[in-house]
PDB file of N, CA and C in Angstrom:
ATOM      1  N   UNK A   1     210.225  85.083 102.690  1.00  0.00           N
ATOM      2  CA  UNK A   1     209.784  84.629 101.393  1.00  0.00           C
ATOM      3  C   UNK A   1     208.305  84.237 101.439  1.00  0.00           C
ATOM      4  N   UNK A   2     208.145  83.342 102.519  1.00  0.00           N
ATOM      5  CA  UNK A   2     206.786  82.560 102.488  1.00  0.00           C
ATOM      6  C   UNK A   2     205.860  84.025 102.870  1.00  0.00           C
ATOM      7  N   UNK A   3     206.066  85.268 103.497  1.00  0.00           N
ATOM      8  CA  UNK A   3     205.343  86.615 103.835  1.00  0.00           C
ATOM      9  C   UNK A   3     204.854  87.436 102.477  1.00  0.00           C
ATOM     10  N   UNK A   4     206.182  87.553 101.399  1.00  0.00           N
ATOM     11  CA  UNK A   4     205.901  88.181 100.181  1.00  0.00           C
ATOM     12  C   UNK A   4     204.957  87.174  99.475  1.00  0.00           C
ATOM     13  N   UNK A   5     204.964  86.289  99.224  1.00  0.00           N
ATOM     14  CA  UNK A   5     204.226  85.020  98.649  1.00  0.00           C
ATOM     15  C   UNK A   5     202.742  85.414  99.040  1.00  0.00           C
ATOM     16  N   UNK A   6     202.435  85.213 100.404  1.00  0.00           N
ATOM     17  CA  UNK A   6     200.891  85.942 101.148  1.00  0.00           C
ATOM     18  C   UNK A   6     200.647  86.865 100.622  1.00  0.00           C
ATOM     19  N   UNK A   7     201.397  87.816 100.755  1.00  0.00           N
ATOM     20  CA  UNK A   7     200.981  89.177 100.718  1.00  0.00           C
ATOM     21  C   UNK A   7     200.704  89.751  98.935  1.00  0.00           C
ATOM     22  N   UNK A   8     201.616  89.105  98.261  1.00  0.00           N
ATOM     23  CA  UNK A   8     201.081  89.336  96.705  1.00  0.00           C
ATOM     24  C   UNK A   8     199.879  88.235  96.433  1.00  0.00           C
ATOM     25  N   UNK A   9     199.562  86.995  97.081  1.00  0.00           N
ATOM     26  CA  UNK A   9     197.876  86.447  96.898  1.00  0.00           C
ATOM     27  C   UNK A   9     197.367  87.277  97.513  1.00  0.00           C
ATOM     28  N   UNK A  10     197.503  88.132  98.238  1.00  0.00           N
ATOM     29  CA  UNK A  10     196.072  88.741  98.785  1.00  0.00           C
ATOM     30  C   UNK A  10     195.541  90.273  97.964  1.00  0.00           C
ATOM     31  N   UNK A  11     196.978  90.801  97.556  1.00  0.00           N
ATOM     32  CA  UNK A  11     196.614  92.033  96.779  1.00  0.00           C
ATOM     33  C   UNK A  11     196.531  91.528  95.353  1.00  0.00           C
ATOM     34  N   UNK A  12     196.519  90.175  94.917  1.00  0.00           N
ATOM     35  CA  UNK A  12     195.419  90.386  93.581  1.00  0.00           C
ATOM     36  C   UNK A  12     194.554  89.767  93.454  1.00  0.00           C
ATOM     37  N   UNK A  13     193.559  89.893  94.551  1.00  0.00           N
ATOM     38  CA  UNK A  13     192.317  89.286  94.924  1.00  0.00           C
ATOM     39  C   UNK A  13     191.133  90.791  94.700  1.00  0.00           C
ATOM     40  N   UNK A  14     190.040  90.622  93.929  1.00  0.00           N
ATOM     41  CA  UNK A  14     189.745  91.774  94.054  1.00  0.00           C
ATOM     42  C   UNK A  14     188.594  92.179  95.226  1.00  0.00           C
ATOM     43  N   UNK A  15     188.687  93.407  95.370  1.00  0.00           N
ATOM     44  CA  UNK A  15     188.027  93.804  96.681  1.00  0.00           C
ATOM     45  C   UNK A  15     186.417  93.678  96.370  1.00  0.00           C
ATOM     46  N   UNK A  16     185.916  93.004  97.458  1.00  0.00           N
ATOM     47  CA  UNK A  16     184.295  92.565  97.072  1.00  0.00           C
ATOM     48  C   UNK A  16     183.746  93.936  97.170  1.00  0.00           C
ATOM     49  N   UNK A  17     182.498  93.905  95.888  1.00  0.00           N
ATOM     50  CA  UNK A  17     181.778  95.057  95.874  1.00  0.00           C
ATOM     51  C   UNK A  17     181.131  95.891  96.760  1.00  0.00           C
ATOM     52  N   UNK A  18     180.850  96.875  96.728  1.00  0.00           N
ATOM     53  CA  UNK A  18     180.554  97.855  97.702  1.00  0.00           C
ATOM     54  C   UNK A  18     178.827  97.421  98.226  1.00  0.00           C
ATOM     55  N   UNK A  19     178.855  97.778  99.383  1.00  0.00           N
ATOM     56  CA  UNK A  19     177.306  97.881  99.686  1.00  0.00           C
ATOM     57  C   UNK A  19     177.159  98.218 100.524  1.00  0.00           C
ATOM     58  N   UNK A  20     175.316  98.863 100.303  1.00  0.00           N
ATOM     59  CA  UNK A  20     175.083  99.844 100.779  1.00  0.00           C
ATOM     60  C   UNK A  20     174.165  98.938 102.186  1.00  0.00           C
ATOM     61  N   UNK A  21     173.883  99.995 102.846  1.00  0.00           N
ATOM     62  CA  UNK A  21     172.907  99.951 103.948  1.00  0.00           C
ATOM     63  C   UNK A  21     171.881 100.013 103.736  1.00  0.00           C
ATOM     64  N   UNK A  22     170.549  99.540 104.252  1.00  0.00           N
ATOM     65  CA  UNK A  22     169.280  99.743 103.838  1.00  0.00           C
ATOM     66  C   UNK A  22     169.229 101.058 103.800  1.00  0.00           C
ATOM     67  N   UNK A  23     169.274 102.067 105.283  1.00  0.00           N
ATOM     68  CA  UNK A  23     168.934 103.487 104.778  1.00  0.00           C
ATOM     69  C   UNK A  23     169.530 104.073 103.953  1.00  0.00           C
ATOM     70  N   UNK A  24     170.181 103.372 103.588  1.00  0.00           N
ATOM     71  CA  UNK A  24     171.751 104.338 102.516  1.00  0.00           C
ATOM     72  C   UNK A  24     170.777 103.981 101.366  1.00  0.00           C
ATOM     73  N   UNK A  25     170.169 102.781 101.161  1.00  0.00           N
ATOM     74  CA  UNK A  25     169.552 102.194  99.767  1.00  0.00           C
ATOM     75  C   UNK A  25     168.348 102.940  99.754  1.00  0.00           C
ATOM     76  N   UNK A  26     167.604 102.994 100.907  1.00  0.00           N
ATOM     77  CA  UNK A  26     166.157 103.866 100.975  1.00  0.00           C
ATOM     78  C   UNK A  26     166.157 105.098 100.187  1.00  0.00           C
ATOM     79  N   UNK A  27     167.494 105.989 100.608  1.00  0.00           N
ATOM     80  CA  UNK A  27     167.784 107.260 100.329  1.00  0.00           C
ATOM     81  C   UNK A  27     168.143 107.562  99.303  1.00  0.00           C
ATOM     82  N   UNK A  28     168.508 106.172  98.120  1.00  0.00           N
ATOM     83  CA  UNK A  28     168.935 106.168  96.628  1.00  0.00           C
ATOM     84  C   UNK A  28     168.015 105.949  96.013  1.00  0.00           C
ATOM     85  N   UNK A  29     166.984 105.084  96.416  1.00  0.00           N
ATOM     86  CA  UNK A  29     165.945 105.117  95.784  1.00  0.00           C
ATOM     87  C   UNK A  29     164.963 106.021  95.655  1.00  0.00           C
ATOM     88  N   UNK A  30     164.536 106.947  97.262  1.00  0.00           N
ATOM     89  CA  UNK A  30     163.743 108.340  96.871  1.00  0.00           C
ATOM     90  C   UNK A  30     163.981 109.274  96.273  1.00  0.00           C
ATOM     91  N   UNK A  31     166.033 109.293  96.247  1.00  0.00           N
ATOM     92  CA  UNK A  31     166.581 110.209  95.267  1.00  0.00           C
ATOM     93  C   UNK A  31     166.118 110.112  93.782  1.00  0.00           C
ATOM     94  N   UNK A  32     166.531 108.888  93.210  1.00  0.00           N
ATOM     95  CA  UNK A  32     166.083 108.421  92.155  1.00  0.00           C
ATOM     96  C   UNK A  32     164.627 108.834  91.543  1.00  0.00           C
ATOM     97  N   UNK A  33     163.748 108.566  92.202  1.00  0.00           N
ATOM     98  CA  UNK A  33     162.243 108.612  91.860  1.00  0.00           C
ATOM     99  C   UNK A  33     162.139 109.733  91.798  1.00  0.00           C
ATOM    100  N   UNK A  34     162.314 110.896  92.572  1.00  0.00           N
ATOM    101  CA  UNK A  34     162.680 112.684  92.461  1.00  0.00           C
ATOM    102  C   UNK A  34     163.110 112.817  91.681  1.00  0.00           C
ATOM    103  N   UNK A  35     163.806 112.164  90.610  1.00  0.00           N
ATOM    104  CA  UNK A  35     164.402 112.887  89.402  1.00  0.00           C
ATOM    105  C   UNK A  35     163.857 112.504  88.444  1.00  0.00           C
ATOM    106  N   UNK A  36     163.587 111.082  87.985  1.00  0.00           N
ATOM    107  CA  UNK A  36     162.277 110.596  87.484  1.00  0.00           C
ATOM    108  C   UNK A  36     161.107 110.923  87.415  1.00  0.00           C
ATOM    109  N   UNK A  37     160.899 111.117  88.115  1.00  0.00           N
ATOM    110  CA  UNK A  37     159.310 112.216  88.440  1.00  0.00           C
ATOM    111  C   UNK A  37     159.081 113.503  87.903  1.00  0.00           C
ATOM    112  N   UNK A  38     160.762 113.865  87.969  1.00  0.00           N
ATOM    113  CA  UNK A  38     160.361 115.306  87.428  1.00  0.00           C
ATOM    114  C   UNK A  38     160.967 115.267  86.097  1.00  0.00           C
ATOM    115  N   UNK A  39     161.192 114.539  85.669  1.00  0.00           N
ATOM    116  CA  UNK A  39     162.156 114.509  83.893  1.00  0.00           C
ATOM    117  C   UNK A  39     160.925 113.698  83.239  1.00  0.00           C
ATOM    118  N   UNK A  40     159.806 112.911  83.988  1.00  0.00           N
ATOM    119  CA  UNK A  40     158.713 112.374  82.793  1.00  0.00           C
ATOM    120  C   UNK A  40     157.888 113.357  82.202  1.00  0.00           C
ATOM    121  N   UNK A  41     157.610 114.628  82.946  1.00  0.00           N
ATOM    122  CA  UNK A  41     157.220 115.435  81.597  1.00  0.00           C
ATOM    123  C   UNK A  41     157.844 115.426  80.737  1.00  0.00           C
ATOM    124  N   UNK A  42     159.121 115.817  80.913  1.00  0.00           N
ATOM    125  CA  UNK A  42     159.973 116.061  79.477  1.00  0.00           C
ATOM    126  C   UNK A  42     160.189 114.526  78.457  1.00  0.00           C
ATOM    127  N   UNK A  43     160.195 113.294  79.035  1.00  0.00           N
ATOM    128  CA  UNK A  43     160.089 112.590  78.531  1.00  0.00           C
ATOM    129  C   UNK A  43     159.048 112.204  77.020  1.00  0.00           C
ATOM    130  N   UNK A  44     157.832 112.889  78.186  1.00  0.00           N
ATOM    131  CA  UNK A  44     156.524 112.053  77.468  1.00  0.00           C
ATOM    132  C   UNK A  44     156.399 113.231  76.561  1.00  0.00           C
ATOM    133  N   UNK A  45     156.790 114.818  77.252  1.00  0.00           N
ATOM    134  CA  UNK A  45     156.532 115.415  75.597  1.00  0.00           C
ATOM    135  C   UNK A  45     157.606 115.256  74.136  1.00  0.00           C
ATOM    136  N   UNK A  46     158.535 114.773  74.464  1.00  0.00           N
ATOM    137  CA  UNK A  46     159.536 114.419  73.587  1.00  0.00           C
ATOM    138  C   UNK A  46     158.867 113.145  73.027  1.00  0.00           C
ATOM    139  N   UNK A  47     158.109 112.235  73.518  1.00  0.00           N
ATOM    140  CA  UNK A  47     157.689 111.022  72.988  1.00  0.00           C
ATOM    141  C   UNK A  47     156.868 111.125  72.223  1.00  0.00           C
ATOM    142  N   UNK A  48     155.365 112.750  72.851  1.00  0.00           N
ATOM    143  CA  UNK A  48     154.565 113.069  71.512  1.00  0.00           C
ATOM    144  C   UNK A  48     154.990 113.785  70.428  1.00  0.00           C
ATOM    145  N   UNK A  49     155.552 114.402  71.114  1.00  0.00           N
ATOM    146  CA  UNK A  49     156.315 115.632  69.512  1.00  0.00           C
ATOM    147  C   UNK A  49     157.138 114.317  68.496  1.00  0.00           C
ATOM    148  N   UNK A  50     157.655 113.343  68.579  1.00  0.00           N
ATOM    149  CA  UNK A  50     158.250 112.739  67.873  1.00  0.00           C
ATOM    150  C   UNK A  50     157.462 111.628  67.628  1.00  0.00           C
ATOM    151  N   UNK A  51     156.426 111.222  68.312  1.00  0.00           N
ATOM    152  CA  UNK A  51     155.497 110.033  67.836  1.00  0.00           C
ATOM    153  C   UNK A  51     155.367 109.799  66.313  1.00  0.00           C
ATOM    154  N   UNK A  52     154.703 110.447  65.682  1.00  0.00           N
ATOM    155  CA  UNK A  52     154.315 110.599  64.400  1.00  0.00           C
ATOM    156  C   UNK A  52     155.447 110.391  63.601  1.00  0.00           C
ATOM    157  N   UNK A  53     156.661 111.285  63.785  1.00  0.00           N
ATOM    158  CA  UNK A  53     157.630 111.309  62.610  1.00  0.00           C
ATOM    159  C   UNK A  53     158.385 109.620  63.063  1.00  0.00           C
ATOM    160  N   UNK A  54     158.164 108.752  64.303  1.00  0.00           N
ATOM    161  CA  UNK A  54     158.650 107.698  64.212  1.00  0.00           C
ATOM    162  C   UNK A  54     157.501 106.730  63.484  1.00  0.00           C
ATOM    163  N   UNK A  55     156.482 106.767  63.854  1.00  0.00           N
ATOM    164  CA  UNK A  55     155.557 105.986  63.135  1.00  0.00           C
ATOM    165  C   UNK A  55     155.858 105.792  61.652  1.00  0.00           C
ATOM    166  N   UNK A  56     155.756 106.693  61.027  1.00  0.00           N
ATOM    167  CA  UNK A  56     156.178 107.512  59.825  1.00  0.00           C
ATOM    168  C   UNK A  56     157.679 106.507  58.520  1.00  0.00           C
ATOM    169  N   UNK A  57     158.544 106.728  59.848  1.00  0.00           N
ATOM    170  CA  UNK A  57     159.845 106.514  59.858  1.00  0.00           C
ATOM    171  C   UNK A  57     159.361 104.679  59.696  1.00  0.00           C
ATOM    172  N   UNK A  58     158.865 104.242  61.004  1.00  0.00           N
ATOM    173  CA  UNK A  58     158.788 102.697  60.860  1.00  0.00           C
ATOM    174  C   UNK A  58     157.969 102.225  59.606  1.00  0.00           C
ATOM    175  N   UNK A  59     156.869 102.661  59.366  1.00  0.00           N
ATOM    176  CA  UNK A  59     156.244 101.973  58.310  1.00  0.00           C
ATOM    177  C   UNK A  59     156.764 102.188  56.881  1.00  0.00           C
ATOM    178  N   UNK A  60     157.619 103.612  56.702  1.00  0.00           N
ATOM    179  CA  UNK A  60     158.694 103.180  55.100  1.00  0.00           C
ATOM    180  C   UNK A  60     159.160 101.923  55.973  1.00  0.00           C
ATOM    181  N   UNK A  61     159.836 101.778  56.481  1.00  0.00           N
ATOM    182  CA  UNK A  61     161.013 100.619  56.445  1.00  0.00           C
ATOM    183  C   UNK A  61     160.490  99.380  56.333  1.00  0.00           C
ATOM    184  N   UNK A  62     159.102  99.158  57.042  1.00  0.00           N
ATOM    185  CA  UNK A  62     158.134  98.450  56.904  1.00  0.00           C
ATOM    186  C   UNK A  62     157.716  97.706  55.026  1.00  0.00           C
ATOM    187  N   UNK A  63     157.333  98.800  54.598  1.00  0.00           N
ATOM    188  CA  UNK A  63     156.906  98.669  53.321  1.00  0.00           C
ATOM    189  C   UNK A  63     157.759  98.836  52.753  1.00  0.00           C
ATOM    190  N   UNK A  64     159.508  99.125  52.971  1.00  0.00           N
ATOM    191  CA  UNK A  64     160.729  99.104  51.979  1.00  0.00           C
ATOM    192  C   UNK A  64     160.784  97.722  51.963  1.00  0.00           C
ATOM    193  N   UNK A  65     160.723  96.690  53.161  1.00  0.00           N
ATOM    194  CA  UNK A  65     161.123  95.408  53.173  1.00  0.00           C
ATOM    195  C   UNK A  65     160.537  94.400  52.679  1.00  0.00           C
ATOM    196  N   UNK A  66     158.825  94.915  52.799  1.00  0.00           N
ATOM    197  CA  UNK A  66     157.480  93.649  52.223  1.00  0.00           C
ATOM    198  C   UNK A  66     157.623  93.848  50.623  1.00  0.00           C
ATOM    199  N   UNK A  67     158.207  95.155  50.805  1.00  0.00           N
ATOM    200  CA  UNK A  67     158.444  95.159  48.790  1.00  0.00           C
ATOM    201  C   UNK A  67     159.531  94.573  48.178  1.00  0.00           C
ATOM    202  N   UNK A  68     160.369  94.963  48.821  1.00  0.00           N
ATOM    203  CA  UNK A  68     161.746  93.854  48.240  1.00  0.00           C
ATOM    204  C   UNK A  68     161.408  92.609  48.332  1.00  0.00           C
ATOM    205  N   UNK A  69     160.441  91.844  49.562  1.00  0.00           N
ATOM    206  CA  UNK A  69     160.151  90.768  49.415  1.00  0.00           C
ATOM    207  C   UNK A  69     159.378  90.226  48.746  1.00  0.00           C
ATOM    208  N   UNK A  70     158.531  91.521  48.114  1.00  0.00           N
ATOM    209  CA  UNK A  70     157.362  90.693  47.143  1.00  0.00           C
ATOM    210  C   UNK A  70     158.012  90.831  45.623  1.00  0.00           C
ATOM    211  N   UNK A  71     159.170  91.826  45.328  1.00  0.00           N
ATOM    212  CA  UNK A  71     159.847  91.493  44.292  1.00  0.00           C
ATOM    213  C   UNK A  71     160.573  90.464  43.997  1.00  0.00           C
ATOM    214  N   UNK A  72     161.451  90.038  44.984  1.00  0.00           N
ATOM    215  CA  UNK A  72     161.987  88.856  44.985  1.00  0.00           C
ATOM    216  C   UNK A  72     161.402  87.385  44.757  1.00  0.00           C
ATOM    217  N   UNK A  73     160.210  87.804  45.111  1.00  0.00           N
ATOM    218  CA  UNK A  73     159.373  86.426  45.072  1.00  0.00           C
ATOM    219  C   UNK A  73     158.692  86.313  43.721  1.00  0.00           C
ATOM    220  N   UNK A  74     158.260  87.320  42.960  1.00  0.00           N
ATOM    221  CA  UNK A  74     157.849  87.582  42.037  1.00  0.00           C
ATOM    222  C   UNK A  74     158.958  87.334  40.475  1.00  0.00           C
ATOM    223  N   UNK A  75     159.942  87.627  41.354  1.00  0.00           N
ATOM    224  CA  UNK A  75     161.376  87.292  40.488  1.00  0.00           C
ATOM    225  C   UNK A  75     161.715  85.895  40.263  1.00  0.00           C
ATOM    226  N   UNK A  76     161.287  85.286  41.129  1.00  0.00           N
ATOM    227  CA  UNK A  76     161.580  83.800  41.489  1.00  0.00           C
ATOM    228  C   UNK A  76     160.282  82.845  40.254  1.00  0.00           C
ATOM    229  N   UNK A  77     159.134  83.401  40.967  1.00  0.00           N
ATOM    230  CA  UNK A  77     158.147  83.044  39.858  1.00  0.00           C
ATOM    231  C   UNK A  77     158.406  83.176  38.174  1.00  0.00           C
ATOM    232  N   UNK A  78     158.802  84.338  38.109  1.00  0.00           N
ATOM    233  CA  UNK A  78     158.956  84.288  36.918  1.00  0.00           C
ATOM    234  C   UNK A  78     160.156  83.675  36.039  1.00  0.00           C
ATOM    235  N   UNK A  79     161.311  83.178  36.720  1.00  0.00           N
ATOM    236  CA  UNK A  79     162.035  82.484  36.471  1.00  0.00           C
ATOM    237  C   UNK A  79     161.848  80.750  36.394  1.00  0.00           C
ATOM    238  N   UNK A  80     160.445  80.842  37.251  1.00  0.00           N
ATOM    239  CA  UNK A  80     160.144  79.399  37.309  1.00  0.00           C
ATOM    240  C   UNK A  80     159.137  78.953  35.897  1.00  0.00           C
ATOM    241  N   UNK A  81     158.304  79.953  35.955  1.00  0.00           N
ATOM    242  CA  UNK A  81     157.462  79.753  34.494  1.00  0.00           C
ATOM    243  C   UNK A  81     158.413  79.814  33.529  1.00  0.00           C
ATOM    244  N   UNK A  82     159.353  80.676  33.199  1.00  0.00           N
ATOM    245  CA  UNK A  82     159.671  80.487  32.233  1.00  0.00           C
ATOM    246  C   UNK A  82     160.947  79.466  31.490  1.00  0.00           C
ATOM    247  N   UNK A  83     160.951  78.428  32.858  1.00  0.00           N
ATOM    248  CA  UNK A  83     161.478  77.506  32.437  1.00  0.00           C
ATOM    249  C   UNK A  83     161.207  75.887  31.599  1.00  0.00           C
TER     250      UNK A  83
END
């Protein structure tokens, strides 16, 4: 009894995370940077080809919001004069 008791605390304990070795880590990290290295062209031309149409994109939303806010405020005013 007191064996099954042990043995089910120990299997729902969870197993400590994995880790690596320094050279094991060395070798994930030069991997890493090799693929990085070679996907930032494609990055950065995807970043200019779309620059503009985000700029674009941010400043409506920009000037959708300062306008609702200057209507609202303007709404407010005029409810105040004309009381």
């Amino acid at each position: 009894m007191l064996v099954a008791a042990v043995a089910t605390l120990v299997a729902c304990t969870e197993p400590p995370p994995p880790t690596l070795a320094y050279k094991d880590r060395e070798l994930v990290d030069s991997l890493f940077r090799l693929q990085v290295d070679s996907l930032k062209p494609l990055y950065d031309s995807l970043c200019t080809a779309h620059f503009d149409s985000a700029v674009q994109f941010k400043t409506d939303s920009m000037l959708k919001v300062r306008t609702a806010e200057i209507q609202k405020a303007l709404e407010r005013l005029r409810q105040e004069t004309n009381q």
